[in-house]
C-alpha atoms as a PDB file:
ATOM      1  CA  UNK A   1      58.497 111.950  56.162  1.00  0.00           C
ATOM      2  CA  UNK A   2      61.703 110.081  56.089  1.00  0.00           C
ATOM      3  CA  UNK A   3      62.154 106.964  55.324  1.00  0.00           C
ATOM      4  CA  UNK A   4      62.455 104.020  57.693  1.00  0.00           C
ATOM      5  CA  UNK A   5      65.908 102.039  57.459  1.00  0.00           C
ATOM      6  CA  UNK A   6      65.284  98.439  56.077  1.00  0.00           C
ATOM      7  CA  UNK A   7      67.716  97.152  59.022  1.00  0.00           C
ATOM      8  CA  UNK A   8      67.762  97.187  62.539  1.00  0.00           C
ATOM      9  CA  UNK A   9      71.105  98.771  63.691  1.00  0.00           C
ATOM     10  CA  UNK A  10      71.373  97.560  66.988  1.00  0.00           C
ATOM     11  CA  UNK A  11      71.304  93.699  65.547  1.00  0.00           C
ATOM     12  CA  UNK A  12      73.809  94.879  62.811  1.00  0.00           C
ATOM     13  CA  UNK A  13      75.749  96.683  65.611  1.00  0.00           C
ATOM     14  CA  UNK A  14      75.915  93.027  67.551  1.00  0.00           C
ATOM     15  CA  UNK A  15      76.995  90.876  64.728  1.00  0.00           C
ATOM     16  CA  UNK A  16      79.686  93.663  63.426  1.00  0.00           C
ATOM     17  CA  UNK A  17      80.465  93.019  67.385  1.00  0.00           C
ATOM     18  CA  UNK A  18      80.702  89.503  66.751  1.00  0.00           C
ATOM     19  CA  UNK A  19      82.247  89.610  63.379  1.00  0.00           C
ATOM     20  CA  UNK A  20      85.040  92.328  64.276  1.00  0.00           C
ATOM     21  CA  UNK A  21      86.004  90.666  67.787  1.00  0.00           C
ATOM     22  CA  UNK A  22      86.660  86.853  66.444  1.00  0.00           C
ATOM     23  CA  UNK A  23      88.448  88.052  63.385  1.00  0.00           C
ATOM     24  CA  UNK A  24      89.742  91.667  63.656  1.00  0.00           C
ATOM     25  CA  UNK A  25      89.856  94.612  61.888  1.00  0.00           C
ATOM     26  CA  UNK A  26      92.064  93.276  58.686  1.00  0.00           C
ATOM     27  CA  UNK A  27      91.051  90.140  58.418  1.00  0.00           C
ATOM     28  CA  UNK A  28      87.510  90.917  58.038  1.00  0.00           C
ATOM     29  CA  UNK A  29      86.454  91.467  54.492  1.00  0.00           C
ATOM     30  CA  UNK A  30      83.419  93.420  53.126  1.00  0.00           C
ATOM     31  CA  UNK A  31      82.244  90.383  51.769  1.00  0.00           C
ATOM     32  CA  UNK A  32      82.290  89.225  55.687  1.00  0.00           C
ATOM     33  CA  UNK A  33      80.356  91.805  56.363  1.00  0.00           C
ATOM     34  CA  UNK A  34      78.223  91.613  54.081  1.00  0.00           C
ATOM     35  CA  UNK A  35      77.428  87.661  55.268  1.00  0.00           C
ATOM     36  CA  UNK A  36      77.420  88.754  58.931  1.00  0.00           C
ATOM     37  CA  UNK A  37      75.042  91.624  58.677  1.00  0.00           C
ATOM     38  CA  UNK A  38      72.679  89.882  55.611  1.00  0.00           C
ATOM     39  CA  UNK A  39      73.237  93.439  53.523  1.00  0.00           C
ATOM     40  CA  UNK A  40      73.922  94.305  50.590  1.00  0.00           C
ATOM     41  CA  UNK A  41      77.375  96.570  50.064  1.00  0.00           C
ATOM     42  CA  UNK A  42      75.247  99.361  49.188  1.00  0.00           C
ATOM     43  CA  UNK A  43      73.530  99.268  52.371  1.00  0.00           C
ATOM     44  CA  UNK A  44      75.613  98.918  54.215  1.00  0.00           C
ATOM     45  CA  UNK A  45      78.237 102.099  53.324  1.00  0.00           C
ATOM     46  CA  UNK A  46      74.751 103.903  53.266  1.00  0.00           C
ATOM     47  CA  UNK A  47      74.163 102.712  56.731  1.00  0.00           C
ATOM     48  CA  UNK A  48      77.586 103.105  58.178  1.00  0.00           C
ATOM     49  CA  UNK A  49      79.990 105.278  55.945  1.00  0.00           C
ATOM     50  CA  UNK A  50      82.643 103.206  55.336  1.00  0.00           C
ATOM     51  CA  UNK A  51      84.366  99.427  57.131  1.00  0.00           C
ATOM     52  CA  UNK A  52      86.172 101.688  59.257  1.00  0.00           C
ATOM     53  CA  UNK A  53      83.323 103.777  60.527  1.00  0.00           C
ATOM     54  CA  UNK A  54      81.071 100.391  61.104  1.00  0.00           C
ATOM     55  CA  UNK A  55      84.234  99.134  62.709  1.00  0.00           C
ATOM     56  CA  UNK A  56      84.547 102.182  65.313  1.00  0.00           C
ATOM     57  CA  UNK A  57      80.574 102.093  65.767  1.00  0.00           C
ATOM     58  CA  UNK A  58      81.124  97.906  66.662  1.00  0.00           C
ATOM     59  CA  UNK A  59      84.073  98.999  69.085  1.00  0.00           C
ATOM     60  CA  UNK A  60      81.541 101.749  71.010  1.00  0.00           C
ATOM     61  CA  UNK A  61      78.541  98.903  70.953  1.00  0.00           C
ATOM     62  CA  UNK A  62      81.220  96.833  72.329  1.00  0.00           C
ATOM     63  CA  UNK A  63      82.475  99.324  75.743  1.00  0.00           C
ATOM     64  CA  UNK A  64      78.699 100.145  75.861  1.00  0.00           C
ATOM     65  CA  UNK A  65      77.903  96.713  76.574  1.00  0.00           C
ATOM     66  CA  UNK A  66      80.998  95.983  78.844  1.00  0.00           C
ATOM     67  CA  UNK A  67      80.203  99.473  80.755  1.00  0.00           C
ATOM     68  CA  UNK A  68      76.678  97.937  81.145  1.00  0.00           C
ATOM     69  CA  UNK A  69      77.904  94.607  82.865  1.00  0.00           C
ATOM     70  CA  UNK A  70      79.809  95.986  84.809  1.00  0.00           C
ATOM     71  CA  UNK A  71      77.188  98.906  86.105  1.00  0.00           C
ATOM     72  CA  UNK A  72      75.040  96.147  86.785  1.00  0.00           C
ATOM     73  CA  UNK A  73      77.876  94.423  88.896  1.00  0.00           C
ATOM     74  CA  UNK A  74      78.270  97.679  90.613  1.00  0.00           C
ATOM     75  CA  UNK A  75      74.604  98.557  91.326  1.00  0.00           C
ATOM     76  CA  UNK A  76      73.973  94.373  93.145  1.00  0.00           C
ATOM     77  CA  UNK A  77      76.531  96.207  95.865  1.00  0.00           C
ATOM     78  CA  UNK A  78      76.252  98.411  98.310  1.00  0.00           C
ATOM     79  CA  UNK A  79      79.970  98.605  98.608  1.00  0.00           C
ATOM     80  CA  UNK A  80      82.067  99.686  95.742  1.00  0.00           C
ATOM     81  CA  UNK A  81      84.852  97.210  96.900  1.00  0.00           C
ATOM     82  CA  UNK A  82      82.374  94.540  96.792  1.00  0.00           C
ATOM     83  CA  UNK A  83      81.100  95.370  92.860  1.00  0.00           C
ATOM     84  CA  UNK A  84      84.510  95.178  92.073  1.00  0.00           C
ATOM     85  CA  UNK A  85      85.390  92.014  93.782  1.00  0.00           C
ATOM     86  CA  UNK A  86      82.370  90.677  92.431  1.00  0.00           C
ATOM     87  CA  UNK A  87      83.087  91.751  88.875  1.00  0.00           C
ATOM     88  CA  UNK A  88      86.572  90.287  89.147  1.00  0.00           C
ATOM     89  CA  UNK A  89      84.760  86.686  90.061  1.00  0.00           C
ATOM     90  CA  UNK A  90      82.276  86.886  87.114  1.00  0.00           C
ATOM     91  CA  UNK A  91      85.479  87.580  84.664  1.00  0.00           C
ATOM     92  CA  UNK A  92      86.617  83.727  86.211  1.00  0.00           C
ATOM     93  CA  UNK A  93      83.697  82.325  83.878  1.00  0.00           C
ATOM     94  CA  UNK A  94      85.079  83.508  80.958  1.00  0.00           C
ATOM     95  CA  UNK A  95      86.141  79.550  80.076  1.00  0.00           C
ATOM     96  CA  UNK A  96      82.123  78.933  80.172  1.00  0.00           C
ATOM     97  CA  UNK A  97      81.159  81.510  78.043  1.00  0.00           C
ATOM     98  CA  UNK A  98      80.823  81.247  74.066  1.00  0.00           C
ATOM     99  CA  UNK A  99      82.435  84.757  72.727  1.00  0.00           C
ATOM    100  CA  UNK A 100      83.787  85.223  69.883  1.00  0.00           C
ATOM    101  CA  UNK A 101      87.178  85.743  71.507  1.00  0.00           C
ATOM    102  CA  UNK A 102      87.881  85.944  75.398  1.00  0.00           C
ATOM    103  CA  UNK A 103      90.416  88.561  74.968  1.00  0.00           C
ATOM    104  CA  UNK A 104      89.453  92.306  75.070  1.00  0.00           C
ATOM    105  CA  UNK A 105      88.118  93.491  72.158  1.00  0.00           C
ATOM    106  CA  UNK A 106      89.430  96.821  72.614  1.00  0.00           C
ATOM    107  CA  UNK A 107      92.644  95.453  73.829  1.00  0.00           C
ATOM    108  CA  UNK A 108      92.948  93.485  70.698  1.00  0.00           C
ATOM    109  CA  UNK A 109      92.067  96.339  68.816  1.00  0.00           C
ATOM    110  CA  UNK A 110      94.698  98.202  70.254  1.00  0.00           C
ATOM    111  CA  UNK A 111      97.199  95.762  69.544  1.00  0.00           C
ATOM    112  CA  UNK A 112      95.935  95.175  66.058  1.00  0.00           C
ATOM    113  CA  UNK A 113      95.642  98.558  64.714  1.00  0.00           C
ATOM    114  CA  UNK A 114      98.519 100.760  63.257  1.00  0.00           C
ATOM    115  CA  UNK A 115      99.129 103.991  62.390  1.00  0.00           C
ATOM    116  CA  UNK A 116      97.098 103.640  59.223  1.00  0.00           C
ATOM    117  CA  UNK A 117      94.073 103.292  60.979  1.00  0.00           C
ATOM    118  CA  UNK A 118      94.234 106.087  63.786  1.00  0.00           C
ATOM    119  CA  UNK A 119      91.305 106.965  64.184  1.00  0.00           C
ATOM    120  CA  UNK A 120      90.129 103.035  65.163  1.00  0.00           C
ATOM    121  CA  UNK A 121      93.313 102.998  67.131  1.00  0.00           C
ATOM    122  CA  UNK A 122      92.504 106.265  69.096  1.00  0.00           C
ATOM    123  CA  UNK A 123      89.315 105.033  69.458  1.00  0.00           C
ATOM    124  CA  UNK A 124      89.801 101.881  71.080  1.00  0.00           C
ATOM    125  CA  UNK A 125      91.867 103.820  73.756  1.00  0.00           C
ATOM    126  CA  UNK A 126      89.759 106.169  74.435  1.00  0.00           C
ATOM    127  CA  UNK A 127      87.254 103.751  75.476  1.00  0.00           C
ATOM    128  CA  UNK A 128      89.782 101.825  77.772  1.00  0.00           C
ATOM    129  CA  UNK A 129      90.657 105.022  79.104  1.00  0.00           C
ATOM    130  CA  UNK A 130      86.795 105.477  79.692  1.00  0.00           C
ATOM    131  CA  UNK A 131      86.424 101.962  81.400  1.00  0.00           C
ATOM    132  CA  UNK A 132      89.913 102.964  83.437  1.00  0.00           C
ATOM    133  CA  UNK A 133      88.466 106.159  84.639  1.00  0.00           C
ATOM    134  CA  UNK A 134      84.863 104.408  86.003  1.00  0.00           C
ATOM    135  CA  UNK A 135      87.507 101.681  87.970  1.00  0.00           C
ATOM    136  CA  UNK A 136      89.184 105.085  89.235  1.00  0.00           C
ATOM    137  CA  UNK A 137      85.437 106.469  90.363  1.00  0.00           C
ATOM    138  CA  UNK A 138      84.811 103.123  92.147  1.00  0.00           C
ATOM    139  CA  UNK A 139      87.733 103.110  93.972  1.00  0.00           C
ATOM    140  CA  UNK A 140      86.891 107.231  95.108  1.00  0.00           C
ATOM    141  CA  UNK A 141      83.883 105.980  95.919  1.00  0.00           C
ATOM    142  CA  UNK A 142      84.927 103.443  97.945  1.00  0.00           C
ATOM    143  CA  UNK A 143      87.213 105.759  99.708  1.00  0.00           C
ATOM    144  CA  UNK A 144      84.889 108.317 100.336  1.00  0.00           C
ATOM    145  CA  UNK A 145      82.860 106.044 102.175  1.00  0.00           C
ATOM    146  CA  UNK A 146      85.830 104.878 104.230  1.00  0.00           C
ATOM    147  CA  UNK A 147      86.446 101.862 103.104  1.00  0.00           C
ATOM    148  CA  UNK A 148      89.781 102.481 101.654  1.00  0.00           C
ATOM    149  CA  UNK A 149      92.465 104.395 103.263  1.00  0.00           C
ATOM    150  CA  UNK A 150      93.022 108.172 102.380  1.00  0.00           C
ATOM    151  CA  UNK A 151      96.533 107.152 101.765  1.00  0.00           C
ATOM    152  CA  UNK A 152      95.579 104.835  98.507  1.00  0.00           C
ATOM    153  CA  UNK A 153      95.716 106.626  94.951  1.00  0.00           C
ATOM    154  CA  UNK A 154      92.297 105.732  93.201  1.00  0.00           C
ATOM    155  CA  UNK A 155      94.087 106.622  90.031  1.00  0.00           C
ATOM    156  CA  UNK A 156      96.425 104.198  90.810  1.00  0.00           C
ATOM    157  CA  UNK A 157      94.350 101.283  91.534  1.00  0.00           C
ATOM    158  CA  UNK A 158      91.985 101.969  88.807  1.00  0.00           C
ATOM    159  CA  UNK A 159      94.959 101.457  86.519  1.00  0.00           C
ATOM    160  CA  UNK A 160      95.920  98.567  88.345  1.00  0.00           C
ATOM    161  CA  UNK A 161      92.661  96.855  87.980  1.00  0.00           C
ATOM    162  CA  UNK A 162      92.330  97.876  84.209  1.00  0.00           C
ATOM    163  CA  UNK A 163      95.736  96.014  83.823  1.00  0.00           C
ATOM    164  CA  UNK A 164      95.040  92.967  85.797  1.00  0.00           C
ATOM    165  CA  UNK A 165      91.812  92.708  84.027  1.00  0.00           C
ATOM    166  CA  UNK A 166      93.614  92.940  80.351  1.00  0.00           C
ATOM    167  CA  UNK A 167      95.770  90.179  81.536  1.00  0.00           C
ATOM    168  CA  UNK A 168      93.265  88.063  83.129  1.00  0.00           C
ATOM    169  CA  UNK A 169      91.556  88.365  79.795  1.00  0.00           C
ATOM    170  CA  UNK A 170      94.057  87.500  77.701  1.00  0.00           C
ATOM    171  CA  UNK A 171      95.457  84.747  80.198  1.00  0.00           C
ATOM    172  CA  UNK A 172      91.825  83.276  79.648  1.00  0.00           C
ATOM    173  CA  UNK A 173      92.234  83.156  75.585  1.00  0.00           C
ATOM    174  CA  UNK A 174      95.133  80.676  76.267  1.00  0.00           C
ATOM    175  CA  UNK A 175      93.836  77.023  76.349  1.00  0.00           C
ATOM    176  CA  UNK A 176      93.983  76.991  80.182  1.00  0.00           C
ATOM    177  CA  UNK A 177      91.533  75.190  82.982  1.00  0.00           C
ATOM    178  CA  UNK A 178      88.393  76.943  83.976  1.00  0.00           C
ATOM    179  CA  UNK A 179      88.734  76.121  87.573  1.00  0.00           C
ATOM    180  CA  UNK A 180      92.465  77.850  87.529  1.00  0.00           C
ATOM    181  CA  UNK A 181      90.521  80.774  85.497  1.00  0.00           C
ATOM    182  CA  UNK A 182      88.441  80.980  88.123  1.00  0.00           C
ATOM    183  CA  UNK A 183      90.943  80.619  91.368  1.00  0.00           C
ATOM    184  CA  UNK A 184      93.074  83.433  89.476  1.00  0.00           C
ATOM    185  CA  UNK A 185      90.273  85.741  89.074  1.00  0.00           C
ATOM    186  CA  UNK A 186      89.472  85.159  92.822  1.00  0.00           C
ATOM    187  CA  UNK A 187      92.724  86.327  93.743  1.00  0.00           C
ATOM    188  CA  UNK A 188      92.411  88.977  92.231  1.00  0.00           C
ATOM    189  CA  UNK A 189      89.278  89.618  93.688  1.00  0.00           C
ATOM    190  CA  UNK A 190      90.412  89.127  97.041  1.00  0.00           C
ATOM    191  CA  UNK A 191      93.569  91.616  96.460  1.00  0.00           C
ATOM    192  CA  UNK A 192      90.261  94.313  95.867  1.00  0.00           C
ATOM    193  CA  UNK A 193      88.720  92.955  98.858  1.00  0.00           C
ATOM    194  CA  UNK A 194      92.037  93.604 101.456  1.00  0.00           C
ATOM    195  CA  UNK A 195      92.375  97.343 100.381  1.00  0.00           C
ATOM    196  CA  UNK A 196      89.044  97.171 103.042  1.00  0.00           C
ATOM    197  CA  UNK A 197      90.554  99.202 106.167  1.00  0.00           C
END
């Protein structure tokens, strides 16, 4: 029979999350990980390979999570449009929220990571690309059930979204007001809203 790990890797999963979104990739230490996850070096390249595996398992725990808000967004709508309006609107809060960072972790990944560390890099954008491509499916959605016109590229405004959401984000990490946070994230929810034929 094998044996049981001494660690549950979901928890270690969320505080690698934690850990890897406030400080980044290179400025995180073993010995920070080692704090963060309460094991012992051993353990934890036993559990995980290597920093830069744990790092690219944090990243998928990470889109998982964001993939999961915004499914559950999606599903409180009966119209695609609206999900994504709505999503847009909950993004506003991101002044009232305690994250570790209010920027993207994948975006800041992205920007982060070199060519030394491809494989994080790729992975980081293939996960936007994943979180691009459901926005795309959304807006298909939403045109199959006629509430966009034939004549609008889903591809195009799933890109669009993904974009305006990355700066939203990052536009939110600045030391701005959470009521202008929360207009600008309107508006953007609003531009969803008017692609309504």
């Amino acid at each position: 029979m094998p044996r049981q790990p001494l660690y549950d890797r979901q928890r270690a999963l969320d505080q690698a999350v934690q850990l890897f979104w406030q400080q980044g990739f290179h400025a995180t230490s073993i010995k920070d990980v080692e704090r963060a996850l309460d094991m012992r070096p051993g353990s934890i390249y036993a559990a995980f390979g290597s920093k830069s595996r744990l790092f690219q398992d944090a990243l998928d725990r990470y889109a998982q999570q964001g993939l999961a808000e915004l499914e559950a967004q999606l599903q409180s709508h009966a119209s695609p449009l609206s999900g994504l309006a709505d999503y847009l609107r909950s993004l506003g809060g991101l002044r009232d929220r305690v994250v570790p960072c209010r920027a993207c972790m994948l975006v800041k990944s992205l920007l982060e990571l070199g060519e030394r560390d491809a494989a994080a890099q790729n992975q980081a954008d293939r996960l936007l690309a994943l979180m691009e491509a459901r926005f795309v499916a959304c807006f298909e959605a939403a045109q199959e059930a006629g509430e966009i016109a034939t004549t609008q590229s889903p591809v195009r405004l799933g890109r669009r979204l993904q974009a305006e959401i990355m700066g939203l984000r990052a536009y939110a990490q600045r030391d701005v007001d959470a009521t202008a946070l929360r207009q600008l994230a309107d508006d953007m929810a609003v531009s969803i809203e008017q692609l309504r034929v």
